[in-house]
C-alpha atoms as a PDB file:
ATOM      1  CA  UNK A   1       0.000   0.000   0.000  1.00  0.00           C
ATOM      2  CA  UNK A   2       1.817   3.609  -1.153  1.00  0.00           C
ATOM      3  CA  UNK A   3       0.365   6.921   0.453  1.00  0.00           C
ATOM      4  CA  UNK A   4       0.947   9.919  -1.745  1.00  0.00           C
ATOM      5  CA  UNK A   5       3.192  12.883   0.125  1.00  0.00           C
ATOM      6  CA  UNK A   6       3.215  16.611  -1.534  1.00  0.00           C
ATOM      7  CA  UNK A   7       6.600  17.767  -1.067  1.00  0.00           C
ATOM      8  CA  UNK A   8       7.512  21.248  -2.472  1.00  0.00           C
ATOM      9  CA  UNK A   9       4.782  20.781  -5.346  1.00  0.00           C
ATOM     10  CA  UNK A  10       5.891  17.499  -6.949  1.00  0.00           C
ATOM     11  CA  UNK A  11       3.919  14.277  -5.837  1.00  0.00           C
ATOM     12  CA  UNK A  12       6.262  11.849  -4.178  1.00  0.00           C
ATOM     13  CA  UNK A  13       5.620   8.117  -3.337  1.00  0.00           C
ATOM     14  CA  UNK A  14       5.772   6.296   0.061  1.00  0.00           C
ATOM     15  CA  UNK A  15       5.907   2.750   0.825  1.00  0.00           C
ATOM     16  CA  UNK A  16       4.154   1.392   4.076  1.00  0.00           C
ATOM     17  CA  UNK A  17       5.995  -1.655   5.146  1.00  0.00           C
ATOM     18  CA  UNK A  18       5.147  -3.942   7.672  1.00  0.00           C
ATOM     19  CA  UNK A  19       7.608  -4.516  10.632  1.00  0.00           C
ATOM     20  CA  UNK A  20       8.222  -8.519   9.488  1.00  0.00           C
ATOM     21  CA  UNK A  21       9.249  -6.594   5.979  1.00  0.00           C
ATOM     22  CA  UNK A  22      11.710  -4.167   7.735  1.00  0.00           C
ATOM     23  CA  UNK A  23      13.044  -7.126  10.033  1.00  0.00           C
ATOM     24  CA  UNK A  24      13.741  -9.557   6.862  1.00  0.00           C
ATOM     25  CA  UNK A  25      15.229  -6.843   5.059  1.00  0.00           C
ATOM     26  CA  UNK A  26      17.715  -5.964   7.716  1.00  0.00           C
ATOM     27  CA  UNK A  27      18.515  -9.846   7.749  1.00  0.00           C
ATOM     28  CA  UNK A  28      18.851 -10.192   4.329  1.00  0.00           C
ATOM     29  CA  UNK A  29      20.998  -6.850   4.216  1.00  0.00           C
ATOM     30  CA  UNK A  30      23.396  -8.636   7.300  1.00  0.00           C
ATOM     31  CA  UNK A  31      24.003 -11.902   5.549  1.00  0.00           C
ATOM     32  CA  UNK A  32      25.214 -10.176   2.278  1.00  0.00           C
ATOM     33  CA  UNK A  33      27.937  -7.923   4.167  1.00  0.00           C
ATOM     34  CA  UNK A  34      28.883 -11.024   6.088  1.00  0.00           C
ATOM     35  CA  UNK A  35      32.326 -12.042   5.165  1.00  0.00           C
ATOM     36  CA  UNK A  36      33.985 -15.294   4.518  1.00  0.00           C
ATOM     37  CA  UNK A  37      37.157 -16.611   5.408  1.00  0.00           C
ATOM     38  CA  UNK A  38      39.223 -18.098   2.245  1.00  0.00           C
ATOM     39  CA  UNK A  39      40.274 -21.904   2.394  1.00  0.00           C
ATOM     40  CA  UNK A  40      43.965 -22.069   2.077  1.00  0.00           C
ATOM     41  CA  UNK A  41      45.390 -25.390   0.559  1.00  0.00           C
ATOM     42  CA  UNK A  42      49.247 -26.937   1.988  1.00  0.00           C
ATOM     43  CA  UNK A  43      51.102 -25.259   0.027  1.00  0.00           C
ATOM     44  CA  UNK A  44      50.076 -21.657   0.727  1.00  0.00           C
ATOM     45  CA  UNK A  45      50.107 -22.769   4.809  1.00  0.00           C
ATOM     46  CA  UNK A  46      53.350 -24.433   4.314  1.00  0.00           C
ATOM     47  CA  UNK A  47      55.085 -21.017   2.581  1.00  0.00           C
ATOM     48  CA  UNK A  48      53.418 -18.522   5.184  1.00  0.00           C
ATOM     49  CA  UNK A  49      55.309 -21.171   7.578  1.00  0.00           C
ATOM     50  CA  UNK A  50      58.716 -20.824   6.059  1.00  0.00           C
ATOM     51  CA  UNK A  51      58.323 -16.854   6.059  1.00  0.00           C
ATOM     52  CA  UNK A  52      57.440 -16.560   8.942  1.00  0.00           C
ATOM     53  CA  UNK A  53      60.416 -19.238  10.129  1.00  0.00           C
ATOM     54  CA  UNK A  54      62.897 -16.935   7.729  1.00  0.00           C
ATOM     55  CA  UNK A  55      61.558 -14.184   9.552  1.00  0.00           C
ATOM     56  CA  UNK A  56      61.974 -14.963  12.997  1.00  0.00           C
ATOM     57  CA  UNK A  57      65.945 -15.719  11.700  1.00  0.00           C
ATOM     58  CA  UNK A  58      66.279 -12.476   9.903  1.00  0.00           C
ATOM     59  CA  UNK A  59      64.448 -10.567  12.597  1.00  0.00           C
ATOM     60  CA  UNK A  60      62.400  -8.867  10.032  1.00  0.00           C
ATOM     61  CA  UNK A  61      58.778  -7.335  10.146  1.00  0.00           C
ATOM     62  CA  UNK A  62      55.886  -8.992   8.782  1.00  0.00           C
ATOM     63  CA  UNK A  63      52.573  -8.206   7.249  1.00  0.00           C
ATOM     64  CA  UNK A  64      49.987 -10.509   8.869  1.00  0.00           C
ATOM     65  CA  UNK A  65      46.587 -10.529   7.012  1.00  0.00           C
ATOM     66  CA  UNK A  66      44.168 -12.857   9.178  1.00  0.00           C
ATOM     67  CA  UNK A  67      40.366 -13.345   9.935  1.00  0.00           C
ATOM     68  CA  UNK A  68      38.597 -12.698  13.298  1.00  0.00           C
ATOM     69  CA  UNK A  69      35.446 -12.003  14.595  1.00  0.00           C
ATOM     70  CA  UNK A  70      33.927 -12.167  10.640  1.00  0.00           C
ATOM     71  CA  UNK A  71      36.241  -9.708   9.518  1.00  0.00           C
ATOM     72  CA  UNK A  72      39.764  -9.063   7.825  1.00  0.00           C
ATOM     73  CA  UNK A  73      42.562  -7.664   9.912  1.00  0.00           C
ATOM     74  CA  UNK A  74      45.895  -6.301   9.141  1.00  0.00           C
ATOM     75  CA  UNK A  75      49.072  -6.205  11.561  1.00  0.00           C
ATOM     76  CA  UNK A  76      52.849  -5.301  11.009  1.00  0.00           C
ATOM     77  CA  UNK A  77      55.396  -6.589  13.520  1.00  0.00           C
ATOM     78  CA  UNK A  78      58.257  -9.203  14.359  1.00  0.00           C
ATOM     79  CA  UNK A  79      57.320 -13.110  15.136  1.00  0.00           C
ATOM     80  CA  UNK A  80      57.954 -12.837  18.904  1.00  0.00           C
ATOM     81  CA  UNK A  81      57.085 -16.945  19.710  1.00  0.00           C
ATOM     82  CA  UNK A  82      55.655 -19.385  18.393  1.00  0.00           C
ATOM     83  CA  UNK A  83      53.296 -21.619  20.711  1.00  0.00           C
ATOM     84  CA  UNK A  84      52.798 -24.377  19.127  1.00  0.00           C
ATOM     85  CA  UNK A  85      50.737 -26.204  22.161  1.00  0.00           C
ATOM     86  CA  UNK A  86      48.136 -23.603  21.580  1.00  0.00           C
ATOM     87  CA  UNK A  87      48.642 -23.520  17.686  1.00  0.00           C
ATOM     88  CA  UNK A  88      49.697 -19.562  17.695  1.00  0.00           C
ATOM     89  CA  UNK A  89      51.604 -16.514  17.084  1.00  0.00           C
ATOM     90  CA  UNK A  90      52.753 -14.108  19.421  1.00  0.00           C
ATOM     91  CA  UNK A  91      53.783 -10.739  17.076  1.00  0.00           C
ATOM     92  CA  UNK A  92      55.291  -7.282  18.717  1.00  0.00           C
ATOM     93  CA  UNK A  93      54.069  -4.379  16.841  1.00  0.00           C
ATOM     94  CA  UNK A  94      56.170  -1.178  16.038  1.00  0.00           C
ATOM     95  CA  UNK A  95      54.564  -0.092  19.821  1.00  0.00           C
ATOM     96  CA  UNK A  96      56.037  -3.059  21.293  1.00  0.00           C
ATOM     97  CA  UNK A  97      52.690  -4.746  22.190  1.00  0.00           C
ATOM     98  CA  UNK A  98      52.170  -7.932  21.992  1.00  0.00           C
ATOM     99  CA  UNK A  99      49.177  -9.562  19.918  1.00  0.00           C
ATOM    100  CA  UNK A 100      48.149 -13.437  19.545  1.00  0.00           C
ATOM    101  CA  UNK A 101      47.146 -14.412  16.173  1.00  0.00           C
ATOM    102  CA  UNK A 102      46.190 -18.008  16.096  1.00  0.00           C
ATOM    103  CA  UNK A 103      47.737 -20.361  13.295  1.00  0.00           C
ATOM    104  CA  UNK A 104      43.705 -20.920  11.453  1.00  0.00           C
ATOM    105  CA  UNK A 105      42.939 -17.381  11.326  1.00  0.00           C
ATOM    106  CA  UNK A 106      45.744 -16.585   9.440  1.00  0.00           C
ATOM    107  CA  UNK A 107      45.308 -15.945   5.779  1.00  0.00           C
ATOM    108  CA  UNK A 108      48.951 -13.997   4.138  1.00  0.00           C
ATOM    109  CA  UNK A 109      51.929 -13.482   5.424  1.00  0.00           C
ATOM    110  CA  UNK A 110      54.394 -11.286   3.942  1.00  0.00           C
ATOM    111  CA  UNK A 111      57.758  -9.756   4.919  1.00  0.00           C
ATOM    112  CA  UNK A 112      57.330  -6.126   5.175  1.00  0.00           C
END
């Protein structure tokens, strides 16, 4: 049903929607922006391994892309320790703090 609204002498058209409407709308509008994290097959896991190994050697900075809480992050800094008990990364950033990136939600790794 459309209600007709005079607005500064031109005839503009409304839409009445019902709450269920507005509520599936908003759903459908959240599952398109959701994002997805990429498969990575043994190769690409086993070469972010060895930079990150060449890395820790070299003491160089790397560019860690990974996937958290349904989104993409990005962090810069130097391989601190590996924990491989708890299957993570422990990386210093240029403000010397100290972030834990966990081995599955990595996704690149590149030296920076």
């Amino acid at each position: 049903m459309a209600n007709l609204i005079r607005d500064r002498g031109s005839i503009k058209w409304t839409a009445m929607m019902l709450p269920e409407h507005v509520k599936q709308l908003r759903e459908f509008d959240w599952e398109q922006s959701k994002k997805m994290k990429p498969e990575l097959d043994e190769q690409q896991l086993q070469l972010m391994e060895e930079t990150i190994y060449e890395a820790m050697a070299e003491d160089l900075y790397l560019c860690f892309t990974y996937f958290k809480n349904d989104d993409f992050h990005l962090l810069i800094g130097k391989v601190h320790f590996v924990d491989t008990y708890n299957r993570e990364f422990r990386v210093v950033d240029y403000h010397n703090e100290i972030h834990k990136i966990k081995q599955v939600e990595l996704i690149d790794v590149k030296v920076n």
